[in-house]
C-alpha atoms as a PDB file:
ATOM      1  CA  UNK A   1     -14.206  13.099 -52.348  1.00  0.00           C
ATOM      2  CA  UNK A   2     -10.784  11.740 -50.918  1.00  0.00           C
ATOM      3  CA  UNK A   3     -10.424  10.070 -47.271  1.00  0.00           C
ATOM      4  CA  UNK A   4      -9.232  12.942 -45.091  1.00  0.00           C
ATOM      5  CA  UNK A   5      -5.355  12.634 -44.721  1.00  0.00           C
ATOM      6  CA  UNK A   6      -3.732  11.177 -40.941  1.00  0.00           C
ATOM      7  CA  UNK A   7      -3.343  14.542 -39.752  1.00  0.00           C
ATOM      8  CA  UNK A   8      -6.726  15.897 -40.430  1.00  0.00           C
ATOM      9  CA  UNK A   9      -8.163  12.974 -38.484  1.00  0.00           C
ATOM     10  CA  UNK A  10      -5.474  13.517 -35.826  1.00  0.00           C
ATOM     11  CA  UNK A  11      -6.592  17.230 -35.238  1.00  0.00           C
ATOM     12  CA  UNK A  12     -10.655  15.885 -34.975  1.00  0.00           C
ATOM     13  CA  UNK A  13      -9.741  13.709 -32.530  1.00  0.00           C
ATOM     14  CA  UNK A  14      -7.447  16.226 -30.143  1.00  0.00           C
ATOM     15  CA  UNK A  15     -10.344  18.832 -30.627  1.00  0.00           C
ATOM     16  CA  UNK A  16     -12.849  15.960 -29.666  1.00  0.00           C
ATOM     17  CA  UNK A  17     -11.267  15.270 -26.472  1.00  0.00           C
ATOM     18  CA  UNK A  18     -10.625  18.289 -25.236  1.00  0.00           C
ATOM     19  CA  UNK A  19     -14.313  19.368 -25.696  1.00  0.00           C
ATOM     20  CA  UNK A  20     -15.290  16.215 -23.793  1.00  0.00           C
ATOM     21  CA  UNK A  21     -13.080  16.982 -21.359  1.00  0.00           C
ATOM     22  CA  UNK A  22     -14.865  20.547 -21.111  1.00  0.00           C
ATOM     23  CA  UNK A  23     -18.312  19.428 -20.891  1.00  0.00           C
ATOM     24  CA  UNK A  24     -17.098  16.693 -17.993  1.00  0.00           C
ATOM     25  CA  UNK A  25     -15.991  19.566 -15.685  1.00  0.00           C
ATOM     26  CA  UNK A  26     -19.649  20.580 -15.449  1.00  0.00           C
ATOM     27  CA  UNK A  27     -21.315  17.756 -16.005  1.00  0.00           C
ATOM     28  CA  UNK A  28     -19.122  15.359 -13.305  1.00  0.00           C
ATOM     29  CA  UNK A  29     -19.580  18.492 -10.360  1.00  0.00           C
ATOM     30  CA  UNK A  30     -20.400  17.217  -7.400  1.00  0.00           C
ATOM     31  CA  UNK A  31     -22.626  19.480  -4.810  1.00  0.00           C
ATOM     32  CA  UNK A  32     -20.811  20.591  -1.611  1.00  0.00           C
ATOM     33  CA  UNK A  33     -21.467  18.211   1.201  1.00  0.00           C
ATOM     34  CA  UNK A  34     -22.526  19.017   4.513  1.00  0.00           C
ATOM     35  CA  UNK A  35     -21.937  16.500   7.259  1.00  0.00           C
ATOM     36  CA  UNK A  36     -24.153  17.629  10.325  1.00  0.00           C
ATOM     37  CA  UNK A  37     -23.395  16.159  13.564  1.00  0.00           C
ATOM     38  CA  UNK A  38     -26.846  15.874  14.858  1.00  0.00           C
ATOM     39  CA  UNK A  39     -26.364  13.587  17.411  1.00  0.00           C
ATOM     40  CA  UNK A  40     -23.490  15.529  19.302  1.00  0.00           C
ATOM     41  CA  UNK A  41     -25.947  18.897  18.444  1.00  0.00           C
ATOM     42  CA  UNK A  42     -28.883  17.464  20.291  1.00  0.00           C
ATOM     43  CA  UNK A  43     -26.740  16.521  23.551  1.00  0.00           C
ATOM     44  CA  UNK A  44     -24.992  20.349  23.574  1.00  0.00           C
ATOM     45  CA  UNK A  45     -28.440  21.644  23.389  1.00  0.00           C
ATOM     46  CA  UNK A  46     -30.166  19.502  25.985  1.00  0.00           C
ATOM     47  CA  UNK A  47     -27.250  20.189  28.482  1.00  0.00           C
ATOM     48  CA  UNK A  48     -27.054  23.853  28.052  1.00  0.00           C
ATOM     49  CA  UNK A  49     -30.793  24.307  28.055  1.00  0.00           C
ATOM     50  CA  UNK A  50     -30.273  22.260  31.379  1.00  0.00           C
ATOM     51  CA  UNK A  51     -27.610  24.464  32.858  1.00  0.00           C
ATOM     52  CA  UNK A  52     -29.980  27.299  31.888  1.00  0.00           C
ATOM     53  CA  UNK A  53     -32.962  25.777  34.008  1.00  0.00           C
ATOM     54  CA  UNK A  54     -30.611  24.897  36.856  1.00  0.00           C
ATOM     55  CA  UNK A  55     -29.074  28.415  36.869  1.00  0.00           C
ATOM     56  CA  UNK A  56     -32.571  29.993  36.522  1.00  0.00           C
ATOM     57  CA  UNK A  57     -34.064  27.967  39.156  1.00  0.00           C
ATOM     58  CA  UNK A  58     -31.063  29.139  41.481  1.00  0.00           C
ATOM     59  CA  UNK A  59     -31.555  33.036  40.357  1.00  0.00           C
ATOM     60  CA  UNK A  60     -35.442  32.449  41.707  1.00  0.00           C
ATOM     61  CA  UNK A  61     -34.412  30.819  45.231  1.00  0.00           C
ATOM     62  CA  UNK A  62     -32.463  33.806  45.593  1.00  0.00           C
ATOM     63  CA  UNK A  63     -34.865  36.252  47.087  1.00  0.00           C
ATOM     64  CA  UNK A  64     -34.593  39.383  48.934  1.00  0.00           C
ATOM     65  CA  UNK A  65     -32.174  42.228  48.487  1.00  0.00           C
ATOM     66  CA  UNK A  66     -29.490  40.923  50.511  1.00  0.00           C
ATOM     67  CA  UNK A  67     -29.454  38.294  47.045  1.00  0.00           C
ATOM     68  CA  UNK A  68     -29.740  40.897  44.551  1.00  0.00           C
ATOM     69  CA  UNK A  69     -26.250  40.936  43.314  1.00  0.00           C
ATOM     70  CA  UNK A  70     -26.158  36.839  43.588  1.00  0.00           C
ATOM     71  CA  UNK A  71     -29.458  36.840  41.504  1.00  0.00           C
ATOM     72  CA  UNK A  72     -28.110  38.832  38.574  1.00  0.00           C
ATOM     73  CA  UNK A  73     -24.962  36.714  38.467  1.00  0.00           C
ATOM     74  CA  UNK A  74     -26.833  33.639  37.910  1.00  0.00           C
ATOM     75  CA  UNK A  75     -29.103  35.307  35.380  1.00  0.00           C
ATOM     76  CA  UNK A  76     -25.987  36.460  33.634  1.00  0.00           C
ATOM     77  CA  UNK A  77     -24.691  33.178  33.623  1.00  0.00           C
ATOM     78  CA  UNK A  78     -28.098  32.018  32.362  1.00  0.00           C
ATOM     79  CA  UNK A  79     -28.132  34.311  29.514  1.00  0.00           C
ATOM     80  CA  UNK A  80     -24.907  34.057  28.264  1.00  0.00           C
ATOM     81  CA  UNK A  81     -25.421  29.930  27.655  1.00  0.00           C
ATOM     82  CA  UNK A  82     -27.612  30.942  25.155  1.00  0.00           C
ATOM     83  CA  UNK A  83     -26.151  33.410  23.121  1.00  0.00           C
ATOM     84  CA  UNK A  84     -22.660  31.335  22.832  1.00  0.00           C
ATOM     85  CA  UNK A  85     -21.857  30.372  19.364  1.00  0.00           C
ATOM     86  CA  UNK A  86     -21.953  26.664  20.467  1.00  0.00           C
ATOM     87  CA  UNK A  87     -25.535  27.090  21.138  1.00  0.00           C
ATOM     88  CA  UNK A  88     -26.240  29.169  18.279  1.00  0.00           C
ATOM     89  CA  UNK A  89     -25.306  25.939  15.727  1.00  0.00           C
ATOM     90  CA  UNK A  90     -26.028  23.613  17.963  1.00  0.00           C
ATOM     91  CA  UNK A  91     -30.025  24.748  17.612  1.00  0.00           C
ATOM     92  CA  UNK A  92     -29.102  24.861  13.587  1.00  0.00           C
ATOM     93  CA  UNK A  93     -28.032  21.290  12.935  1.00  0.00           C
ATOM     94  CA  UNK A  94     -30.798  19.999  15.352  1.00  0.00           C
ATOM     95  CA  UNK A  95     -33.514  21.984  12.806  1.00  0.00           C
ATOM     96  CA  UNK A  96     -30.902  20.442   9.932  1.00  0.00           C
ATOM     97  CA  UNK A  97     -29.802  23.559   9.063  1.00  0.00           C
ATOM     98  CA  UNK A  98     -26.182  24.109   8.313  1.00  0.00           C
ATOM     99  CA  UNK A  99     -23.726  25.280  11.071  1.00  0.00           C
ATOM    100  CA  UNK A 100     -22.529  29.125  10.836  1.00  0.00           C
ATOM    101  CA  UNK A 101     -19.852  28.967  13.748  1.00  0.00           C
ATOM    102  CA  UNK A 102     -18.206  26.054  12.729  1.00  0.00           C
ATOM    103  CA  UNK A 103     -19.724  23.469  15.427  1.00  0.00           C
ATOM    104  CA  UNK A 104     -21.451  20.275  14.915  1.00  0.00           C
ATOM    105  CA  UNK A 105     -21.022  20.171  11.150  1.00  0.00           C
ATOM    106  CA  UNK A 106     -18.129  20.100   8.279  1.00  0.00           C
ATOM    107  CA  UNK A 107     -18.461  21.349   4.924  1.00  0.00           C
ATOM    108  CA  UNK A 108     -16.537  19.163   1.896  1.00  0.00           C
ATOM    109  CA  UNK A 109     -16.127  21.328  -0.928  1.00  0.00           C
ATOM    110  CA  UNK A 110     -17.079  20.048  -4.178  1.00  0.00           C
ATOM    111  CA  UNK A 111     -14.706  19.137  -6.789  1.00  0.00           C
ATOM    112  CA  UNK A 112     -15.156  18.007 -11.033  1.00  0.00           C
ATOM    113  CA  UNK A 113     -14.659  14.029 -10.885  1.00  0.00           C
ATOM    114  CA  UNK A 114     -12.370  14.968 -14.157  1.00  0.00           C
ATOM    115  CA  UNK A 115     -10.259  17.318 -12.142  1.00  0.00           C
ATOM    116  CA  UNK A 116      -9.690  14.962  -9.603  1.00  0.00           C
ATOM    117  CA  UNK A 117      -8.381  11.998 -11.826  1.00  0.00           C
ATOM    118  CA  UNK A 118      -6.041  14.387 -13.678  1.00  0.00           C
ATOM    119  CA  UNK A 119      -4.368  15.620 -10.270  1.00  0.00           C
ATOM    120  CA  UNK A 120      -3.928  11.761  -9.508  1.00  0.00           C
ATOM    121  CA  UNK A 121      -2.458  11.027 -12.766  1.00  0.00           C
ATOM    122  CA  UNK A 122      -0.135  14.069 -12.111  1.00  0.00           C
ATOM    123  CA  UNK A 123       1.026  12.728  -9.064  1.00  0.00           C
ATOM    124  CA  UNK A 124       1.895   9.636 -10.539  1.00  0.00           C
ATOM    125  CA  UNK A 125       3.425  10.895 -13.638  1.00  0.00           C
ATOM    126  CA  UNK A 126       6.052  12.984 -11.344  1.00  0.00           C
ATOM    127  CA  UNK A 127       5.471  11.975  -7.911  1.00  0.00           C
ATOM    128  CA  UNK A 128       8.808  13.887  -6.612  1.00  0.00           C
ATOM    129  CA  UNK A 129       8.135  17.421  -7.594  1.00  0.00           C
ATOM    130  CA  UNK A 130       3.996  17.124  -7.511  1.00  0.00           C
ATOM    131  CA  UNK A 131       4.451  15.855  -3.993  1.00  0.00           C
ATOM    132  CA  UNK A 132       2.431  18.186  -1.677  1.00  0.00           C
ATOM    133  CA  UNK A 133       3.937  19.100   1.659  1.00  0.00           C
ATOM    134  CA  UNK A 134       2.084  17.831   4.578  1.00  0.00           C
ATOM    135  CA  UNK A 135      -0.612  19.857   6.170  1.00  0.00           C
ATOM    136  CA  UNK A 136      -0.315  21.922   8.731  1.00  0.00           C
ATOM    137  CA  UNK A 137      -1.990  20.759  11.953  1.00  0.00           C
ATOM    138  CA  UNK A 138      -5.698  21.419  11.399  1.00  0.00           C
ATOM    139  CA  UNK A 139      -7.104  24.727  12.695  1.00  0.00           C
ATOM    140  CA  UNK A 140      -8.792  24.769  15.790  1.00  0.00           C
ATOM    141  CA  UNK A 141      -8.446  24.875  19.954  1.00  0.00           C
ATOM    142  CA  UNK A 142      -8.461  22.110  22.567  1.00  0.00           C
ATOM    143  CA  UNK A 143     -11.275  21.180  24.895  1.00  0.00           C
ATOM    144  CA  UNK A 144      -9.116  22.831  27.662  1.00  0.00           C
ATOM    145  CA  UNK A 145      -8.356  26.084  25.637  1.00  0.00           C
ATOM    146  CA  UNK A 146     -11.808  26.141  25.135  1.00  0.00           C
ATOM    147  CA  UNK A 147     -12.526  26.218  28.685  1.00  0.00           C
ATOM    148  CA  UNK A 148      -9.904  28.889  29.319  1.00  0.00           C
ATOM    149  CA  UNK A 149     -12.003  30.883  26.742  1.00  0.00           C
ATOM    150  CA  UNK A 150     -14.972  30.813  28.807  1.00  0.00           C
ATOM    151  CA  UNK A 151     -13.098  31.347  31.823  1.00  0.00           C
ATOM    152  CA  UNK A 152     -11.705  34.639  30.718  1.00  0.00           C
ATOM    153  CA  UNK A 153     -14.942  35.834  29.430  1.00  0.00           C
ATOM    154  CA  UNK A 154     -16.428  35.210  32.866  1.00  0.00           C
ATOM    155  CA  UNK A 155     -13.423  36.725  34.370  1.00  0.00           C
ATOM    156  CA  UNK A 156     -13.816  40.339  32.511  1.00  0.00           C
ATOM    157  CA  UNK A 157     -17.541  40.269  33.521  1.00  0.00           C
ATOM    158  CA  UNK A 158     -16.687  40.089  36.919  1.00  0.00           C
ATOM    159  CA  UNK A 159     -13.656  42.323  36.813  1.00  0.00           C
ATOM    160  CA  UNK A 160     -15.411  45.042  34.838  1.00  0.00           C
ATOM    161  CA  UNK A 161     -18.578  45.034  37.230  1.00  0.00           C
ATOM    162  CA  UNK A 162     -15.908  45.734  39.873  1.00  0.00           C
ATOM    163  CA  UNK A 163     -14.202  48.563  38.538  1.00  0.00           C
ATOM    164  CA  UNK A 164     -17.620  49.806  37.367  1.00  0.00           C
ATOM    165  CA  UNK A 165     -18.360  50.226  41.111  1.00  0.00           C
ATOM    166  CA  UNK A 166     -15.424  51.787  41.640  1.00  0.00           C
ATOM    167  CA  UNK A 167     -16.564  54.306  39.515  1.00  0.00           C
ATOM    168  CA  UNK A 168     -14.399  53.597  36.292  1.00  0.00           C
ATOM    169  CA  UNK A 169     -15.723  54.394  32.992  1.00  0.00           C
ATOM    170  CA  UNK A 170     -16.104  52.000  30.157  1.00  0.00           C
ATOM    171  CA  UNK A 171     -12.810  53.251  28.498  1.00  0.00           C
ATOM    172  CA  UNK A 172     -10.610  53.295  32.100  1.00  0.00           C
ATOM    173  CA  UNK A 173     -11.552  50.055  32.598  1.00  0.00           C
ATOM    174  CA  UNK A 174     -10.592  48.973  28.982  1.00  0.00           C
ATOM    175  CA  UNK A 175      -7.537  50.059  29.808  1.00  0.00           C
ATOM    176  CA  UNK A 176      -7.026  48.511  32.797  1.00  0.00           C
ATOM    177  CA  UNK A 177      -3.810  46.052  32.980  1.00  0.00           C
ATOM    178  CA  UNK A 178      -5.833  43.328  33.903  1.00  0.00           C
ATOM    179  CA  UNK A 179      -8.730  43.516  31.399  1.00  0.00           C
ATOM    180  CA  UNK A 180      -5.888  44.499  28.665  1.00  0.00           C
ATOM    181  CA  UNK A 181      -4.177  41.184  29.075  1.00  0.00           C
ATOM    182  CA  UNK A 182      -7.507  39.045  29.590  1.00  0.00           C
ATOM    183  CA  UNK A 183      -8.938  40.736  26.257  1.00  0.00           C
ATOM    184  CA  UNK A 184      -5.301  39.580  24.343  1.00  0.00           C
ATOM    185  CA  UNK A 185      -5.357  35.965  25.526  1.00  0.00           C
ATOM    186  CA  UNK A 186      -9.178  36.038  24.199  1.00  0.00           C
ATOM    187  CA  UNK A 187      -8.264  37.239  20.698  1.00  0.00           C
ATOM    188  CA  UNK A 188      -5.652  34.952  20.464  1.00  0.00           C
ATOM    189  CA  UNK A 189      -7.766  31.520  21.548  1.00  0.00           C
ATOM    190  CA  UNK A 190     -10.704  32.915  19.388  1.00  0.00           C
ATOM    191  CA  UNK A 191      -8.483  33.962  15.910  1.00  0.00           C
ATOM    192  CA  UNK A 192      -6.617  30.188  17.023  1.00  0.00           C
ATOM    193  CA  UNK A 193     -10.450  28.963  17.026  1.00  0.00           C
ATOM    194  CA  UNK A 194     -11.422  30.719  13.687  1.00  0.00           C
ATOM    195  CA  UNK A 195      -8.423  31.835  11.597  1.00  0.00           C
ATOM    196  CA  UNK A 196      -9.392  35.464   9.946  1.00  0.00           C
ATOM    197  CA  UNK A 197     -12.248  35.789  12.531  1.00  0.00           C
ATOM    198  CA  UNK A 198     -10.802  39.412  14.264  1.00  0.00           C
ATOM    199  CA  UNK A 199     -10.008  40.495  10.623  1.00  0.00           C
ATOM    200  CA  UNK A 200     -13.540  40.097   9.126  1.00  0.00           C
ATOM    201  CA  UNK A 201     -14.626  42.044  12.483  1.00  0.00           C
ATOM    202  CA  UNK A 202     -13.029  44.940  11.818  1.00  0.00           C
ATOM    203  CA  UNK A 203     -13.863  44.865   7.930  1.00  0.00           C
ATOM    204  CA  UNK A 204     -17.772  44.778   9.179  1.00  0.00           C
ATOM    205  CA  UNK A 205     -17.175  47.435  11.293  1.00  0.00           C
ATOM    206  CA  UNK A 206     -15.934  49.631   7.960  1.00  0.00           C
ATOM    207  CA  UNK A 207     -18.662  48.092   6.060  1.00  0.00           C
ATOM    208  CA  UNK A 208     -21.312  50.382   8.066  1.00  0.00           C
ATOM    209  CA  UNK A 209     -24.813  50.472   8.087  1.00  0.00           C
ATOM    210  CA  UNK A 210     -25.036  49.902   4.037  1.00  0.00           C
ATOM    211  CA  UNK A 211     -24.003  46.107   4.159  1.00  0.00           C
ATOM    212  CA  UNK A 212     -26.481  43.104   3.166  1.00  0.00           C
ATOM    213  CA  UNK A 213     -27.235  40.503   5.446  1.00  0.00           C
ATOM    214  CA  UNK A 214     -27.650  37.212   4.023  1.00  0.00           C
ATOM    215  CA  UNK A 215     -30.233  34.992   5.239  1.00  0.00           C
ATOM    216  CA  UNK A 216     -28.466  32.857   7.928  1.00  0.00           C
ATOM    217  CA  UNK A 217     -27.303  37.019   9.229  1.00  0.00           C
ATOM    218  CA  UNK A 218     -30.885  37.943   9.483  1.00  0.00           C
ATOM    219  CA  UNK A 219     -31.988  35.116  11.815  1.00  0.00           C
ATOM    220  CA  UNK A 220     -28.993  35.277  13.931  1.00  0.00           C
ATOM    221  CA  UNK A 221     -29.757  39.313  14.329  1.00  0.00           C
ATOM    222  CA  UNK A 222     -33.487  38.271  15.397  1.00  0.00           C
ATOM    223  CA  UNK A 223     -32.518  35.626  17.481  1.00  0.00           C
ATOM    224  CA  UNK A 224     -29.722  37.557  19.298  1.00  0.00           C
ATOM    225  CA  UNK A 225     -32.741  40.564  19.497  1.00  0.00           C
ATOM    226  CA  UNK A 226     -35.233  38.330  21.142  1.00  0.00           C
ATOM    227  CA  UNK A 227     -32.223  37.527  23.391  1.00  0.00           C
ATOM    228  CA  UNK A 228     -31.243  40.728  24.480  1.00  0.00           C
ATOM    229  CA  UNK A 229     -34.868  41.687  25.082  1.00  0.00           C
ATOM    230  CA  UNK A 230     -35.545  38.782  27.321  1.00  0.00           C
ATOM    231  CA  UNK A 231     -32.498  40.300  29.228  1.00  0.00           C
ATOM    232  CA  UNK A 232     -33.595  43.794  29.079  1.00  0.00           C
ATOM    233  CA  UNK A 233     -37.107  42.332  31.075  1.00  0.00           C
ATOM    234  CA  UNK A 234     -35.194  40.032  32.812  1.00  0.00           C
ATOM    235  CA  UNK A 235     -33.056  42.836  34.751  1.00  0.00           C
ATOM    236  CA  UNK A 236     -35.939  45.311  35.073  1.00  0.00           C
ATOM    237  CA  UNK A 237     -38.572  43.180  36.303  1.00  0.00           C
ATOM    238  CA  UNK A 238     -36.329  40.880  38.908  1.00  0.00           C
ATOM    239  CA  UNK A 239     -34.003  43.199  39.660  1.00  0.00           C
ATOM    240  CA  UNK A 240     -35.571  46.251  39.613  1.00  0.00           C
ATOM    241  CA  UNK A 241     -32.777  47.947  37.067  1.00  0.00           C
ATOM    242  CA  UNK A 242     -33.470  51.261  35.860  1.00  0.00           C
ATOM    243  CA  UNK A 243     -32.719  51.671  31.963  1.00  0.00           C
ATOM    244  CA  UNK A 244     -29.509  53.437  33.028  1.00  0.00           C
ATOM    245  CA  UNK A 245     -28.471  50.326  35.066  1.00  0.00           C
ATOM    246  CA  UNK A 246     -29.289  48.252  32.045  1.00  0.00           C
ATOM    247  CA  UNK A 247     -27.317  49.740  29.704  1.00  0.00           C
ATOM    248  CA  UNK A 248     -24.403  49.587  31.693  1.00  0.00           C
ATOM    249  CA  UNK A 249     -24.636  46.384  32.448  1.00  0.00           C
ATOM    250  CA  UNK A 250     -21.213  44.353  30.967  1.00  0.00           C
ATOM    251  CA  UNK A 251     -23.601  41.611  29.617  1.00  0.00           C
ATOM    252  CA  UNK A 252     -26.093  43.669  28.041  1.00  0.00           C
ATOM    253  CA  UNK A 253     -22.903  45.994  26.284  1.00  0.00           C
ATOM    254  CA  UNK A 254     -21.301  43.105  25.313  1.00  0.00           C
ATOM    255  CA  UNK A 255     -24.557  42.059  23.583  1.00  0.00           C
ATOM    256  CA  UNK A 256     -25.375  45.498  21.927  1.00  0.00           C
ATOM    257  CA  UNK A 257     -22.089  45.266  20.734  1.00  0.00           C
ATOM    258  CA  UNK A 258     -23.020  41.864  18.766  1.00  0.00           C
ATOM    259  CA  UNK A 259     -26.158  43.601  17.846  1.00  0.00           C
ATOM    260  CA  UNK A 260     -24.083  46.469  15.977  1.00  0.00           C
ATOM    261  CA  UNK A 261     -21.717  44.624  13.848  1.00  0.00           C
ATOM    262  CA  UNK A 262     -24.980  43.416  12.152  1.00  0.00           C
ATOM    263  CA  UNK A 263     -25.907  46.993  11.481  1.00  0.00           C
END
């Protein structure tokens, strides 16, 4: 038999390499990398679960009727450290369990080792028109914005208990101007805080009962249950609240209303 000709032995070769190049997009993929911050975790927890001690401690030296309304204030406050989404990682990355709210932890995606050296070599090749556009400023809100977040939710507690005992309903006070503007400034910090967030909200809320909660889902829905019925026996055994009161409570709504989207 004959050598094969230059162009036989060119084709081998181009078929060659790209198969290589195939098998080194699998074979080069890198697993997605999770960078907890456990350090900063383990403070936020220790100082909330302080707050909640301190606030607790204040609910019990507040005895009598007279204190009643004082009491469940600081229980609210109490309650409410521990159902935040700051706490809810912040427990997570302690146990080393990845972050679901986007606290204490930062996910790199993986990419193929291949695919990365052939978007450098791109670059270089035609550096004017591959030339990416700089990034937008990082999603995200300030330490102060943050605050402002908490504020408000505070803010409609107290302004909804208010016009509760006025006698309002829970849709007059929705629309009240006050609560309407409050509840605006909170979507726009929170969809600032996690881009998409208000959108996925109301897609769960078409979902219905039939969607699947994944793992991480499930033990957020338990631990926000065991929350709510800590509250429930919180308000009826200090406070003396009838199961009416209780579900009228702001809080505890506010809570079911968590509860549901899981459903």
């Amino acid at each position: 038999m004959g050598e094969p000709d230059e162009e036989t032995v060119k084709g081998g070769k181009e078929i060659a390499a790209l198969a290589a190049k195939g098998l080194a997009l699998f074979a080069d993929k890198e697993e997605d990398k999770v960078e907890l911050d456990v350090e900063g975790a383990t403070a936020f927890k220790a100082e909330t679960e302080a707050k909640h001690a301190a606030l607790e401690a204040e609910a019990a030296a507040l005895t009598g009727k007279d204190n009643k309304k004082a009491r469940t204030e600081k229980s609210k406050e109490a309650a409410a450290l521990k159902t935040s989404p700051e706490y809810i990682d912040a427990c997570k990355v302690v146990k080393g369990q990845p972050p679901t709210k986007g606290f204490f932890g930062k996910v790199t995606k993986a990419v193929a080792k291949e695919v990365k050296e052939e978007v450098k070599a791109e670059a270089k090749a035609d550096d004017k028109e591959k030339k990416a556009p700089k990034k937008a400023e990082s999603a995200g809100i300030s330490k102060a914005e943050r605050d402002e977040l908490e504020k408000i939710k505070t803010d409609l507690i107290t302004r909804k208990k208010e016009l509760k005992e006025q006698g309002m309903s829970g849709g007059q006070m929705n629309k009240d101007e006050q609560v309407v503007a409050w509840v605006n400034r909170m979507n726009e910090l929170k969809e600032k805080e996690n881009p998409g967030c208000l959108a996925a909200q109301k897609e769960d809320k078409k979902a219905g009962k039939g969607k699947k909660l994944n793992t991480e889902q499930v033990k957020e829905k338990m631990e926000l249950e065991a929350a709510i019925e800590e509250y429930k026996g919180k308000l009826k055994a200090e406070f003396g609240y009838s199961a009416k009161d209780i579900k009228a409570d702001p809080d505890m709504e506010d809570m079911l209303k968590k509860l549901a989207a899981f459903k």
